[in-house]
Protein backbone atom coordinates (compact mmCIF):
# COMPACT_ATOMS: atom_id res chain seq x y z
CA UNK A 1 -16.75 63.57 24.25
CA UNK A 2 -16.61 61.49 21.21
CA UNK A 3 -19.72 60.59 19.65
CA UNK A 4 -19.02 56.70 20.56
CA UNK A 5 -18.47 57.46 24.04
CA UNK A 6 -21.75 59.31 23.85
CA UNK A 7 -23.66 56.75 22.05
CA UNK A 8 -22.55 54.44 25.08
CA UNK A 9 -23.58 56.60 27.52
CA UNK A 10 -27.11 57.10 25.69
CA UNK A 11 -27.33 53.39 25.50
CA UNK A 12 -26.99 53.01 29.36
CA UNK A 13 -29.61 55.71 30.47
CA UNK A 14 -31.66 53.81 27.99
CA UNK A 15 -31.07 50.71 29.85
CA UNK A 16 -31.76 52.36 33.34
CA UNK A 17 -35.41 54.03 31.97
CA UNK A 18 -34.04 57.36 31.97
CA UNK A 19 -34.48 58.70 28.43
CA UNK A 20 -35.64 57.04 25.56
CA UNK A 21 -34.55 57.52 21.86
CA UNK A 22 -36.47 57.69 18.91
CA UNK A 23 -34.82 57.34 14.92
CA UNK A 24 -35.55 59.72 12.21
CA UNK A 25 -37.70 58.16 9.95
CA UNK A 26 -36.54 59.90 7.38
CA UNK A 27 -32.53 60.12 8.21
CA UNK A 28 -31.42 57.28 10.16
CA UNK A 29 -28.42 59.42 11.06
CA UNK A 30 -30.88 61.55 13.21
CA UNK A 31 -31.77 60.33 16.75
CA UNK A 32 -34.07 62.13 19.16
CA UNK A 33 -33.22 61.72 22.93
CA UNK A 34 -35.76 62.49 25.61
CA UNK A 35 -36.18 62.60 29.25
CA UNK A 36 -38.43 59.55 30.57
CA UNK A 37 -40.59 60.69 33.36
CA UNK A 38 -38.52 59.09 35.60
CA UNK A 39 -35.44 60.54 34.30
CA UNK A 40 -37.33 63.99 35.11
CA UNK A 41 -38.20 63.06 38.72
CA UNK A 42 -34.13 62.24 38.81
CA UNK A 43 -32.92 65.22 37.42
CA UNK A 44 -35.15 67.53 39.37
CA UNK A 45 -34.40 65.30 42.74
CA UNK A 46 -30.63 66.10 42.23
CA UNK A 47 -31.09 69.63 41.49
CA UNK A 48 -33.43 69.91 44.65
CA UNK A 49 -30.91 68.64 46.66
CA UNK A 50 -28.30 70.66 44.84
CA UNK A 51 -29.87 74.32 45.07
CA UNK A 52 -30.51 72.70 49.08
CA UNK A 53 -26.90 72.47 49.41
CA UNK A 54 -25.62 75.50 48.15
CA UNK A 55 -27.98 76.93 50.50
CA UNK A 56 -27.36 75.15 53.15
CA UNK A 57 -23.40 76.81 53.01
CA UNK A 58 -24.79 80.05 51.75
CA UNK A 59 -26.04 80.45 54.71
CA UNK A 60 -22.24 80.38 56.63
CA UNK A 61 -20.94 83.25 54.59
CA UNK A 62 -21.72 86.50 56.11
CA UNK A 63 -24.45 88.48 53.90
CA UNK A 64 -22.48 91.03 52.97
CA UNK A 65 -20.11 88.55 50.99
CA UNK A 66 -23.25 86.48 50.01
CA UNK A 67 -24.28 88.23 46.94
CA UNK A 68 -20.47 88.63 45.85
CA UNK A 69 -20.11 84.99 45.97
CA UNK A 70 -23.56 84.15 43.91
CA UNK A 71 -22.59 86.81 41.40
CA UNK A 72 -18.74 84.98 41.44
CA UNK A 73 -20.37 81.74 40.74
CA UNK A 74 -22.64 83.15 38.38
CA UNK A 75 -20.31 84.19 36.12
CA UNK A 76 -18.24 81.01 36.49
CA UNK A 77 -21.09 78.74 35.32
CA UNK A 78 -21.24 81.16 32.69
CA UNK A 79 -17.72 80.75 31.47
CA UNK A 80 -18.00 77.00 31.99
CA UNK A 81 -20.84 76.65 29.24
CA UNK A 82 -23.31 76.20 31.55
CA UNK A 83 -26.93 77.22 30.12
CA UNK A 84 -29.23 78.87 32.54
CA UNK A 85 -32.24 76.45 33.77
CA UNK A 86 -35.04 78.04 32.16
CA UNK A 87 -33.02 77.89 28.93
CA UNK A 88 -32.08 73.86 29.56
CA UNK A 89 -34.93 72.34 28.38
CA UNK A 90 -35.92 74.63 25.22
CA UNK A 91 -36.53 72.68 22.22
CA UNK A 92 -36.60 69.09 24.40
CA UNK A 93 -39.42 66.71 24.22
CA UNK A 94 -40.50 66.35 28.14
């Protein structure tokens, strides 16, 4: 993503109340982007019904495949960059 296409993007959550930004005072070049509390209620409602998903097919794989699929998918969100959920919101203002 180019950092226009992600200022536009910024600039739209802004507009829809989901995070807010907030300028260095000392470098203008340095903007800090934050969750709104409704952009926290969003993002945990789509995980909710994420994890509820997942689940809800879990559940049609026999068990004995179950815990080689979770451990396939695992390691697939781990090769596509994707940082573990306890890890996601280290260092952000909530």
């Amino acid at each position: 993503m180019t950092p226009p296409t992600a200022s536009r993007l910024c600039d739209r959550l802004v507009r829809k109340g989901l995070i807010h930004r907030r300028e260095d005072d000392r470098d203008r070049r340095l903007v800090s982007l934050a969750l709104t509390e409704t952009g926290r209620r969003l993002v945990d409602e789509v995980t909710g019904r994420r994890r509820a998903e997942i689940a809800r097919l879990l559940e049609a794989v026999p068990l004995d495949a179950q815990r080689s699929l979770v451990a396939a998918l695992q390691q697939l969100a781990t090769a596509a960059g994707e940082v573990p959920e306890q890890e996601w919101s280290t260092g952000w203002e909530l």
